[in-house]
C-alpha atoms as a PDB file:
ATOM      1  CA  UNK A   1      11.564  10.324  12.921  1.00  0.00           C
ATOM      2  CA  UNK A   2       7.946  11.320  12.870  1.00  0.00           C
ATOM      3  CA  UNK A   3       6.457  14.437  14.281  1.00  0.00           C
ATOM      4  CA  UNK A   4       3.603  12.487  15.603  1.00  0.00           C
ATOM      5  CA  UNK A   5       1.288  14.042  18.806  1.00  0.00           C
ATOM      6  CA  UNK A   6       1.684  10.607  20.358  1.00  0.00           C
ATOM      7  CA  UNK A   7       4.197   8.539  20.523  1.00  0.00           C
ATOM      8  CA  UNK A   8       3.250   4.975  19.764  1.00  0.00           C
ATOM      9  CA  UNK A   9       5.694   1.874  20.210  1.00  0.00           C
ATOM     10  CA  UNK A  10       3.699  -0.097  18.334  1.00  0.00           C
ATOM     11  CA  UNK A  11       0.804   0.847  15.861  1.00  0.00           C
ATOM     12  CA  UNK A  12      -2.230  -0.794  15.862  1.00  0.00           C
ATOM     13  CA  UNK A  13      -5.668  -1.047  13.905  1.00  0.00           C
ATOM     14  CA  UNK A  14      -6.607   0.930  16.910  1.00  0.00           C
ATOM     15  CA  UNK A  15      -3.822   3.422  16.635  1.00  0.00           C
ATOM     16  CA  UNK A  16      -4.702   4.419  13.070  1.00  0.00           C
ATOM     17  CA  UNK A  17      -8.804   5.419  14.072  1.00  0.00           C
ATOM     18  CA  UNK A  18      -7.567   6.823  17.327  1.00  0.00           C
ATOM     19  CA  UNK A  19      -5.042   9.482  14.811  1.00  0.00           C
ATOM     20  CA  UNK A  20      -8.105  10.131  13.054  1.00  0.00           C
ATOM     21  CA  UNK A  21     -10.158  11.345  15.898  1.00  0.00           C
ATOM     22  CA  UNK A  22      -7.423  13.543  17.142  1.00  0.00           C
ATOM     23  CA  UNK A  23      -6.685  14.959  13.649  1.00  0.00           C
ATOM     24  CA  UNK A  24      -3.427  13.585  13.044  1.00  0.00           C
ATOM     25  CA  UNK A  25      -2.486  11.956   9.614  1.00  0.00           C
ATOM     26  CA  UNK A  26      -1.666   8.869   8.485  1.00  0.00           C
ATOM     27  CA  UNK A  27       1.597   8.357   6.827  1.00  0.00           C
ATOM     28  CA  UNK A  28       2.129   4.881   4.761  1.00  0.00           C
ATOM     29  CA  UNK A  29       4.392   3.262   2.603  1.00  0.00           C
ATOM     30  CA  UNK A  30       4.724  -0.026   0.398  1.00  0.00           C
ATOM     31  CA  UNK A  31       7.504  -2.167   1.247  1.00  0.00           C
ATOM     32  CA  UNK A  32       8.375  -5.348  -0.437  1.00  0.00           C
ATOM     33  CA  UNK A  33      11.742  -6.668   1.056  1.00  0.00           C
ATOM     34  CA  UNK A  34      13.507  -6.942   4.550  1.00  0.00           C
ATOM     35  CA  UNK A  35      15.949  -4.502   3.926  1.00  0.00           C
ATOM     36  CA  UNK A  36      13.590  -1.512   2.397  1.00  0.00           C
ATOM     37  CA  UNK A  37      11.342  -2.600   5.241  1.00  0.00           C
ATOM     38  CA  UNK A  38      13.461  -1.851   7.883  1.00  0.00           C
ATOM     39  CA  UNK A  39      14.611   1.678   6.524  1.00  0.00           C
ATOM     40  CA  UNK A  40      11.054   2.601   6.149  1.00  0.00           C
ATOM     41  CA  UNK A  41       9.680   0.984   9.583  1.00  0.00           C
ATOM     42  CA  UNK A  42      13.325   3.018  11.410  1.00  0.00           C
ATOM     43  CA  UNK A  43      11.952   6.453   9.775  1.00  0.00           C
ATOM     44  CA  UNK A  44       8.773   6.029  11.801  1.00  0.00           C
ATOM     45  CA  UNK A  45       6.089   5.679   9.026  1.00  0.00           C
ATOM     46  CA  UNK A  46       2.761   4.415  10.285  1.00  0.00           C
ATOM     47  CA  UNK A  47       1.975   1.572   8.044  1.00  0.00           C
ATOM     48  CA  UNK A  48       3.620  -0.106   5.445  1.00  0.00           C
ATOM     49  CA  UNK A  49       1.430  -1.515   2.485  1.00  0.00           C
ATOM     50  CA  UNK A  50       3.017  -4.706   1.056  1.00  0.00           C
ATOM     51  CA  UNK A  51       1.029  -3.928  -2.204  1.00  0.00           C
ATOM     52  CA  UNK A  52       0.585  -6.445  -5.216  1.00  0.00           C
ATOM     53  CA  UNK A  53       2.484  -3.556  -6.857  1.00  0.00           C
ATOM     54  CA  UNK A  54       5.272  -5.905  -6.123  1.00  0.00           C
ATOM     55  CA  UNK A  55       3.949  -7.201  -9.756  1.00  0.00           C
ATOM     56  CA  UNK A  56       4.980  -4.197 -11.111  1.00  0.00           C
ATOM     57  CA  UNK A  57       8.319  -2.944  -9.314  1.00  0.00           C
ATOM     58  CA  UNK A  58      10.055  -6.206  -8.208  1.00  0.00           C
ATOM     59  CA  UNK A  59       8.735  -8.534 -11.102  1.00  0.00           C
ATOM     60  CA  UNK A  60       8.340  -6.225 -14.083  1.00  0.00           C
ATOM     61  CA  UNK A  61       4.650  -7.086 -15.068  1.00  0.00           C
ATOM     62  CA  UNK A  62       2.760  -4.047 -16.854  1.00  0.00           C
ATOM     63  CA  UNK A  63      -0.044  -5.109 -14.013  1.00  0.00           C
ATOM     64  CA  UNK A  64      -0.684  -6.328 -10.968  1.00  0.00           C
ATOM     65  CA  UNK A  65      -3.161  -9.038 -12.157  1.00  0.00           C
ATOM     66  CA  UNK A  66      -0.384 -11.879 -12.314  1.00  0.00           C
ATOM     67  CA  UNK A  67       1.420 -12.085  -8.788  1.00  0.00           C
ATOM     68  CA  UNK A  68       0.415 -15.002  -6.942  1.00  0.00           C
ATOM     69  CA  UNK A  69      -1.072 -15.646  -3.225  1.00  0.00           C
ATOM     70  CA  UNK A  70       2.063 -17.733  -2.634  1.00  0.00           C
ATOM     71  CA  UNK A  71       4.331 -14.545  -3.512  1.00  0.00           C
ATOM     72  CA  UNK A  72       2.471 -11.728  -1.530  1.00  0.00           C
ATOM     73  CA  UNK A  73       3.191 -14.870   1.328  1.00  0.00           C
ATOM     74  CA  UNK A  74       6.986 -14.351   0.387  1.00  0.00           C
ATOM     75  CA  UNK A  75       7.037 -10.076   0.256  1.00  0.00           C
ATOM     76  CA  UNK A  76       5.260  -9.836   3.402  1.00  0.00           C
ATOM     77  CA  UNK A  77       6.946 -12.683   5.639  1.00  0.00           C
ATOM     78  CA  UNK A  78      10.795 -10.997   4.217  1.00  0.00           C
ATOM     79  CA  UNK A  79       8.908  -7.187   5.968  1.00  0.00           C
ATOM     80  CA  UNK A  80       7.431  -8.321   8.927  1.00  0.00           C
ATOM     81  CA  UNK A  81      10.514  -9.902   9.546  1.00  0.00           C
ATOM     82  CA  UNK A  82      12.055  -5.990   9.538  1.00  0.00           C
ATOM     83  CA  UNK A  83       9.389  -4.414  11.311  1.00  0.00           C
ATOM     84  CA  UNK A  84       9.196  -3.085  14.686  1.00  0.00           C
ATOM     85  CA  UNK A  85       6.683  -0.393  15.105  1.00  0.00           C
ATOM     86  CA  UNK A  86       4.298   0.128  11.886  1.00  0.00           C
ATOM     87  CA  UNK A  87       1.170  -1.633  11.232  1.00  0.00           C
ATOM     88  CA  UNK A  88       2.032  -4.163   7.822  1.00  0.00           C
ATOM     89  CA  UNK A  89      -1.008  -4.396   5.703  1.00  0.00           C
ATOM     90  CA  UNK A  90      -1.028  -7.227   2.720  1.00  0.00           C
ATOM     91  CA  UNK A  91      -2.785  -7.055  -0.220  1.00  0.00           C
ATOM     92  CA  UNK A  92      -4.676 -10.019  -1.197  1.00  0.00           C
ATOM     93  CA  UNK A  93      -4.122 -10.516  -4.801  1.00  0.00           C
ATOM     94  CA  UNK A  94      -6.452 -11.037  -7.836  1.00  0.00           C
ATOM     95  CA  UNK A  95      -8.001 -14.185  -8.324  1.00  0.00           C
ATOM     96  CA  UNK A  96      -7.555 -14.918  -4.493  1.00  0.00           C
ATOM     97  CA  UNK A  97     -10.884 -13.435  -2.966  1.00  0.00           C
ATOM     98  CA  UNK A  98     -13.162 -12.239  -5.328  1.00  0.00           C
ATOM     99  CA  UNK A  99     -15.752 -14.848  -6.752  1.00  0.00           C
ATOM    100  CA  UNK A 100     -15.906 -16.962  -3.782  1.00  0.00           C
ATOM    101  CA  UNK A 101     -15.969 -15.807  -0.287  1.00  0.00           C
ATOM    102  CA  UNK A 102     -14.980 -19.329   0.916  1.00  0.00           C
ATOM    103  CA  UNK A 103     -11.755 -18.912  -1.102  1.00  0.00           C
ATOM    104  CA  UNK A 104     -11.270 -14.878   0.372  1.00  0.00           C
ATOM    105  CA  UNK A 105     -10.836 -16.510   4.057  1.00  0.00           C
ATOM    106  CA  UNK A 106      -8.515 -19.227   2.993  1.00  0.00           C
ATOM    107  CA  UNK A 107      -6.862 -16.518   1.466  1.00  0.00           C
ATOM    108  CA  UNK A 108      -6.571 -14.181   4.216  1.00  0.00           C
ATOM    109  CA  UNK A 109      -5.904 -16.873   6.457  1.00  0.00           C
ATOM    110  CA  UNK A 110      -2.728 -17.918   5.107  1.00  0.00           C
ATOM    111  CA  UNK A 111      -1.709 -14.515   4.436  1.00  0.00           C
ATOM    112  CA  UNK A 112      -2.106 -13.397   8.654  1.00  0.00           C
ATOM    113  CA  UNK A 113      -0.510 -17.424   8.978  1.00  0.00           C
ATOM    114  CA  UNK A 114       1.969 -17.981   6.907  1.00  0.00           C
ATOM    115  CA  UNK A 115       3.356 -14.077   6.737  1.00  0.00           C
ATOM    116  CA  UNK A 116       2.851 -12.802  10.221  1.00  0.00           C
ATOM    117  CA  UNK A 117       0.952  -9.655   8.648  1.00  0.00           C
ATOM    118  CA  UNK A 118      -1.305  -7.302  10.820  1.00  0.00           C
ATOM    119  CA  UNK A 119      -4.305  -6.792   8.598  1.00  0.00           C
ATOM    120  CA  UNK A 120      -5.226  -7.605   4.643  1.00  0.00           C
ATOM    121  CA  UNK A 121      -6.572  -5.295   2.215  1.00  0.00           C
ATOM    122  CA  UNK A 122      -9.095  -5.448  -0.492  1.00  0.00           C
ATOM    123  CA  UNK A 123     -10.507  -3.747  -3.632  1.00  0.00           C
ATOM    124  CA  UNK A 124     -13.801  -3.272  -3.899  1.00  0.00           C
ATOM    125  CA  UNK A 125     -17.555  -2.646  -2.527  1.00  0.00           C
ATOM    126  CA  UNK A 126     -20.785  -4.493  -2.672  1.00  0.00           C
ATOM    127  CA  UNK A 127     -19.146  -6.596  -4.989  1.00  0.00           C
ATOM    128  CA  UNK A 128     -16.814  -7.768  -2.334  1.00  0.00           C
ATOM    129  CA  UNK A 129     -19.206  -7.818   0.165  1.00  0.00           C
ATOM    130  CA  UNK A 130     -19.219 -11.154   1.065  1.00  0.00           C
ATOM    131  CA  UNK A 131     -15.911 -11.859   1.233  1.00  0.00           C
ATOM    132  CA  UNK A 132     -15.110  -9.138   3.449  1.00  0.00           C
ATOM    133  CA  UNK A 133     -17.641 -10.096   6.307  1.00  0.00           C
ATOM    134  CA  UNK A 134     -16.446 -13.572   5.999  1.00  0.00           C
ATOM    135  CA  UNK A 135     -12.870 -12.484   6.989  1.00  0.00           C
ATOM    136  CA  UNK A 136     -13.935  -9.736   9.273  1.00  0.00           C
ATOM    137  CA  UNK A 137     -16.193 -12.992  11.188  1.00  0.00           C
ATOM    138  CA  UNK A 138     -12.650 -14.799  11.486  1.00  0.00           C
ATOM    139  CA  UNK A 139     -11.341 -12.227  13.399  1.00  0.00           C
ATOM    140  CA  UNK A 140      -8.704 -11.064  10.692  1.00  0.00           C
ATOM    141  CA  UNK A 141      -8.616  -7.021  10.399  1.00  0.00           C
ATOM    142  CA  UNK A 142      -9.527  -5.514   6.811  1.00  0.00           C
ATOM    143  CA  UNK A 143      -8.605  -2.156   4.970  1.00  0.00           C
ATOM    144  CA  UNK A 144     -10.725  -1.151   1.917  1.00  0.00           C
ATOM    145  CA  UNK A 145     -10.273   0.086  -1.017  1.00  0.00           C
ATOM    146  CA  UNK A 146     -11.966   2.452  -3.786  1.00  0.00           C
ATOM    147  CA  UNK A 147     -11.576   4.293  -6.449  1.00  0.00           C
ATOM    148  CA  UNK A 148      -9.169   3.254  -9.196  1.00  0.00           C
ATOM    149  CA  UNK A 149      -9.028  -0.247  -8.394  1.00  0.00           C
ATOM    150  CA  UNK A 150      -5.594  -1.749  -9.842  1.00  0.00           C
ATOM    151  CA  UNK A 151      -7.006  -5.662 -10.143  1.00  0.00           C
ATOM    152  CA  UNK A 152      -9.829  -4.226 -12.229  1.00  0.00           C
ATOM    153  CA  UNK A 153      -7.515  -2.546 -14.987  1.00  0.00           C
ATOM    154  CA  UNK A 154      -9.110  -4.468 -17.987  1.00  0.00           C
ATOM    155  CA  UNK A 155     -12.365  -3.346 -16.883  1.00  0.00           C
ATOM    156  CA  UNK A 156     -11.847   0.298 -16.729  1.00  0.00           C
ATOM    157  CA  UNK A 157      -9.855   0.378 -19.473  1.00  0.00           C
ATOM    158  CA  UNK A 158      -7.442   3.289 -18.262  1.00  0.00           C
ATOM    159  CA  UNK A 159      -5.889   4.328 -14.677  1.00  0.00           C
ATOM    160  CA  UNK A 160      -7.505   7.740 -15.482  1.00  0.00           C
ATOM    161  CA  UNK A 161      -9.377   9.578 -12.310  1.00  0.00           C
ATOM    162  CA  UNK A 162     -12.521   7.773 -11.095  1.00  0.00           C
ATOM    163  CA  UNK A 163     -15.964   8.620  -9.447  1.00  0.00           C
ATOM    164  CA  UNK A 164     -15.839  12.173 -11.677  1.00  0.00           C
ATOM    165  CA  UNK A 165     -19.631  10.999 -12.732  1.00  0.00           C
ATOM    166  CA  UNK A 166     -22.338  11.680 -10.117  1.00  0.00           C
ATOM    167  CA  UNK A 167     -23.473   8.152 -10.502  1.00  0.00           C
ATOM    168  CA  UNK A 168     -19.848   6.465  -9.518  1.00  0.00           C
ATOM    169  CA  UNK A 169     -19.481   8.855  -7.421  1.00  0.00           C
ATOM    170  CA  UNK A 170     -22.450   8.351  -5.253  1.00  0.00           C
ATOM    171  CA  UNK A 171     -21.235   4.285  -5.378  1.00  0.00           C
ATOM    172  CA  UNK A 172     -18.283   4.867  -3.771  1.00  0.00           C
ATOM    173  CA  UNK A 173     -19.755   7.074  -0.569  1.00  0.00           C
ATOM    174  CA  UNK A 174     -22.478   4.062  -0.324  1.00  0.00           C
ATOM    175  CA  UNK A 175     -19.468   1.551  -0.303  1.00  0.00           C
ATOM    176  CA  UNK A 176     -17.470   3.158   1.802  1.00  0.00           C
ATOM    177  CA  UNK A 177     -20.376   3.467   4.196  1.00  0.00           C
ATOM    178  CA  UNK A 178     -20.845  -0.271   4.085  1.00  0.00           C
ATOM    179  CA  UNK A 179     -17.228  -0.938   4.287  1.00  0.00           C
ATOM    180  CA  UNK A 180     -17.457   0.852   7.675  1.00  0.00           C
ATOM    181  CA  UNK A 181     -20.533  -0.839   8.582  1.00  0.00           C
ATOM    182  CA  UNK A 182     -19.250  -4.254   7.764  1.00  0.00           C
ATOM    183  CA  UNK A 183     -16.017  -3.356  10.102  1.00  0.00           C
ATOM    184  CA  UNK A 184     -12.767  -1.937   7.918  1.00  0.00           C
ATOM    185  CA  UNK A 185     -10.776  -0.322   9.904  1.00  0.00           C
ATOM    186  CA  UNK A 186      -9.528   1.747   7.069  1.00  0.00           C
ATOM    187  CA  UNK A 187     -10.054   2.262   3.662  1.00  0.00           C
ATOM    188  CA  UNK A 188      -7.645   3.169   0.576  1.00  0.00           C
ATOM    189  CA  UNK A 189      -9.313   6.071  -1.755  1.00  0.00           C
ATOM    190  CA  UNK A 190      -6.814   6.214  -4.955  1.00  0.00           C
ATOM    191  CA  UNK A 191      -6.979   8.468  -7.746  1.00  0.00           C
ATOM    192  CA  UNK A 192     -10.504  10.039  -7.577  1.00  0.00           C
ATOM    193  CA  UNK A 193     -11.581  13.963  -7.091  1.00  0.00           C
ATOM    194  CA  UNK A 194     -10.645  15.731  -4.121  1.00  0.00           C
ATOM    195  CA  UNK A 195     -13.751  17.303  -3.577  1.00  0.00           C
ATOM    196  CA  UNK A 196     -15.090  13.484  -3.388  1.00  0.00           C
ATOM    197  CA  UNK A 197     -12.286  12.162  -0.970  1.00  0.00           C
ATOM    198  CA  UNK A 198     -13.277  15.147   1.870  1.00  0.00           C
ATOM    199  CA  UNK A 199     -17.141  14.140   1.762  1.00  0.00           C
ATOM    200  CA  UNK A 200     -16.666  10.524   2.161  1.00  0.00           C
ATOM    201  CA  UNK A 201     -13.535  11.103   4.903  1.00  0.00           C
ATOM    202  CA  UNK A 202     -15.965  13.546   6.429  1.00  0.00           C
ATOM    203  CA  UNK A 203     -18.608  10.659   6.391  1.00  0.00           C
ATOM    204  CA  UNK A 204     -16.418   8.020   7.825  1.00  0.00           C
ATOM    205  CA  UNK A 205     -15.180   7.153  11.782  1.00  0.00           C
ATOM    206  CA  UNK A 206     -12.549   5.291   9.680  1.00  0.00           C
ATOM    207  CA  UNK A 207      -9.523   6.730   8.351  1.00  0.00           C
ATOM    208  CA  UNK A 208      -9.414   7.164   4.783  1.00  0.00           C
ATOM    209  CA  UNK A 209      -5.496   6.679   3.133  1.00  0.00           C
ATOM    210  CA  UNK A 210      -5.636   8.806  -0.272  1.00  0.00           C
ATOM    211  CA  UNK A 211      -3.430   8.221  -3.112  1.00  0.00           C
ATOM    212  CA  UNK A 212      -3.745  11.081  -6.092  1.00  0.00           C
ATOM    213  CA  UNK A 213      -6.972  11.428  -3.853  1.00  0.00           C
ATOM    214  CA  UNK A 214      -6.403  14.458  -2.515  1.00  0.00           C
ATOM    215  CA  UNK A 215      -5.099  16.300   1.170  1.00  0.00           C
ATOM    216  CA  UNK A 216      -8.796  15.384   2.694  1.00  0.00           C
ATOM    217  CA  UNK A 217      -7.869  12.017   3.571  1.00  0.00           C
ATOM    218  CA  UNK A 218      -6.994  11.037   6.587  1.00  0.00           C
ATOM    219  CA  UNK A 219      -3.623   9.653   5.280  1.00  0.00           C
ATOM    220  CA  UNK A 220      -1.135   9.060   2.496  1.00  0.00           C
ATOM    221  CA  UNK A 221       0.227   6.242   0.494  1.00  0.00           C
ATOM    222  CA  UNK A 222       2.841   5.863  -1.940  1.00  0.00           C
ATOM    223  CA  UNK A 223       4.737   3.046  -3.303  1.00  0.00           C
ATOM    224  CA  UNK A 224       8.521   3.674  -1.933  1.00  0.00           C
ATOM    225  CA  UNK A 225      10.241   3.187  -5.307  1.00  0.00           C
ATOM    226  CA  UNK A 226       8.185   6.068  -7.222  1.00  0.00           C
ATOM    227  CA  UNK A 227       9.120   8.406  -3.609  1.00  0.00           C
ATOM    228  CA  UNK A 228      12.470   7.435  -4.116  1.00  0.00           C
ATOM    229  CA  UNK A 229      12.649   7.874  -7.983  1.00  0.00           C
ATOM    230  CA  UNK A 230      13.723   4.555  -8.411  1.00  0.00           C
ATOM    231  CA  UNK A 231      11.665   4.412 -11.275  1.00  0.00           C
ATOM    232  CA  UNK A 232      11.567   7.645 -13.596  1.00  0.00           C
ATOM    233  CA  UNK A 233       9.134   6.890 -15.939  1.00  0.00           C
ATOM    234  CA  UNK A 234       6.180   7.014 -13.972  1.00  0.00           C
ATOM    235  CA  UNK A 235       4.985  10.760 -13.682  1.00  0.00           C
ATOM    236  CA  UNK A 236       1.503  10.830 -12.366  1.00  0.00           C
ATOM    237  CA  UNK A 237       0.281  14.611 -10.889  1.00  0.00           C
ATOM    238  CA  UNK A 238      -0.159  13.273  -6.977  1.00  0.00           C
ATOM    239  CA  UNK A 239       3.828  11.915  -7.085  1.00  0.00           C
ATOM    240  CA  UNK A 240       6.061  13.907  -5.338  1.00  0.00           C
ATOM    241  CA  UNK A 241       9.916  12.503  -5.461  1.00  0.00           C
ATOM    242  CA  UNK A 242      11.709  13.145  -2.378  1.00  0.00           C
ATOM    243  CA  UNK A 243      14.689  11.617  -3.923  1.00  0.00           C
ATOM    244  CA  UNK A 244      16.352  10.889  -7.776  1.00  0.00           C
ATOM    245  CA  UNK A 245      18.099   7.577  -7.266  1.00  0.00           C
ATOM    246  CA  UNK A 246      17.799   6.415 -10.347  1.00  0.00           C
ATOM    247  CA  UNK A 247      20.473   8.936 -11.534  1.00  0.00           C
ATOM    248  CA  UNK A 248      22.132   8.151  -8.344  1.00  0.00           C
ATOM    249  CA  UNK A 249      22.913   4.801  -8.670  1.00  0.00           C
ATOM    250  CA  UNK A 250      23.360   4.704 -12.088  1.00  0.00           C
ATOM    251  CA  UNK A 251      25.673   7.459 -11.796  1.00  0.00           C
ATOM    252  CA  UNK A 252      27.510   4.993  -9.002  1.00  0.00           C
ATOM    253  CA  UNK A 253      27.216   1.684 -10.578  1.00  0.00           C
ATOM    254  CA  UNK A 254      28.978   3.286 -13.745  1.00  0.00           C
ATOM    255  CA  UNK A 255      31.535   4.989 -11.552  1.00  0.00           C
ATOM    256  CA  UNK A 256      32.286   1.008 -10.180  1.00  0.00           C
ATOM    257  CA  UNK A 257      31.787  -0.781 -13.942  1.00  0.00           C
ATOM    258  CA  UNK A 258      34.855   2.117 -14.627  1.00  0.00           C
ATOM    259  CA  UNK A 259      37.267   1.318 -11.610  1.00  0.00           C
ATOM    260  CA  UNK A 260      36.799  -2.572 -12.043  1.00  0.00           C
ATOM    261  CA  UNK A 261      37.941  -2.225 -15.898  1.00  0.00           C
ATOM    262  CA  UNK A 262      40.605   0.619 -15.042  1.00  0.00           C
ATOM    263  CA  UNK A 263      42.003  -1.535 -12.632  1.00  0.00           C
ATOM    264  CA  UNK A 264      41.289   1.005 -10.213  1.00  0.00           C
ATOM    265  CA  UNK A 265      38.984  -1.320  -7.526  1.00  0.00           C
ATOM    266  CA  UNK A 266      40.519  -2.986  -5.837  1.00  0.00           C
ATOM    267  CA  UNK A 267      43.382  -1.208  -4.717  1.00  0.00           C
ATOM    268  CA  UNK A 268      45.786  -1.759  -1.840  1.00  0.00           C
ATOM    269  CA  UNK A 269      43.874  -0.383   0.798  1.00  0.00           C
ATOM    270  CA  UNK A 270      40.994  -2.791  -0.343  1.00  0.00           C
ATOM    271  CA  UNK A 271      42.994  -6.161  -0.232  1.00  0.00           C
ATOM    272  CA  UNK A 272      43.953  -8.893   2.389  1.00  0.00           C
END
């Protein structure tokens, strides 16, 4: 379990600012399934993130432009349904929030609905700016995000480090000041300097969750198959692998495709 300074039986949107102002990080993890859910919720992690990364690590897709508002519905209804203590955050997926803010509630709505989910997450600043308040003014809690911004892969071009420039980088303190403003409770900062990350958690009452963003932030995210090495060909600098079970279980399923054609499973013991 965690080494928090407070125990918490349940965390809130509330919990995660109230860590901030007593200097306590943020720990968070993407879950996409009941069963992961309820290992990672049981090992006392904060939040879990049920990311549209489930486009890449459950469905295969190269992004995650092509996963669908009815899916997320589906990934995050299967975790909630695990969770007993951590704060479950959805992403709202492309296409579903940001042209029309009209379309963002209806969005969100069906996500907190339909799912049972705690809060919603976004990517994106002034661009997003209406669509944001509008689901802030329903009541529905919001995390932020900046930085590399997944959904807008074909417009950078490359998941290389953002907000190096001065220019960028002085757009992404301004949004995450109006993020704030508006009423996030939170906001993601992935893959940009560290130098950048400190000023803008400094900056913030909100807690800032980094990934490849540095120690500054207020938190950490990372999506539970790379922690795991479930997948071993993804090898940015911020991963760290607490575990190879790639190897593992391919090292296991091959011991079991061996018995079964040896004749070896089942034996006695293993029969009625």
């Amino acid at each position: 379990m965690s080494t928090a300074k407070k125990q918490y039986k349940r965390i809130t949107v509330k919990s995660l600012i109230e860590m901030k102002k007593e200097g306590e990080k943020i720990s968070m993890l993407t879950a996409y399934d009941y069963s992961m859910a309820k290992i990672v919720d049981d090992a006392g992690v904060d939040a879990i993130l049920v990311g549209d990364s489930a486009s890449n690590t459950m469905a295969g897709h190269e992004t995650t432009l092509p996963i669908t508002l009815d899916q997320m519905i589906y990934h995050a209804s299967s975790v909630i349904r695990a969770v007993q203590r951590a704060l479950v955050v959805v992403d709202l997926p492309f296409g579903s929030y940001q042209s029309d803010p009209k379309e963002a509630l209806r969005s969100a709505i069906r996500i907190m609905k339909e799912s049972g989910a705690h809060a919603v997450k976004l990517e994106g600043g002034i661009e997003i700016k209406d669509s944001v308040k509008r689901i802030l003014n329903a009541g529905i809690p919001v995390m932020g995000h900046l930085g590399l911004t997944p959904q807008s892969i074909y417009k950078f071009g490359t998941y290389t480090v953002r907000a190096r420039e001065e220019q960028e980088a002085e757009k992404l303190m301004e949004d995450a000041l109006m993020l704030e403003k508006l009423g996030c409770f939170a906001l993601v900062l992935e893959k940009i300097p560290a130098e950048l990350t400190a000023k803008v958690s400094q900056a913030l009452r909100i807690p800032t969750i980094g990934i490849g963003a540095g120690a500054a932030a207020d938190g950490q995210v990372l999506v539970i198959h790379d922690l795991l090495g479930m997948t071993h060909e993804f090898n940015p600098r911020f991963l760290r692998r607490y575990m190879n079970l790639y190897e593992e279980m391919n090292v296991a399923i091959g011991q079991y495709v061996s018995d079964v054609k040896n004749k070896d499973f089942p034996n006695e013991s293993e029969q009625y």
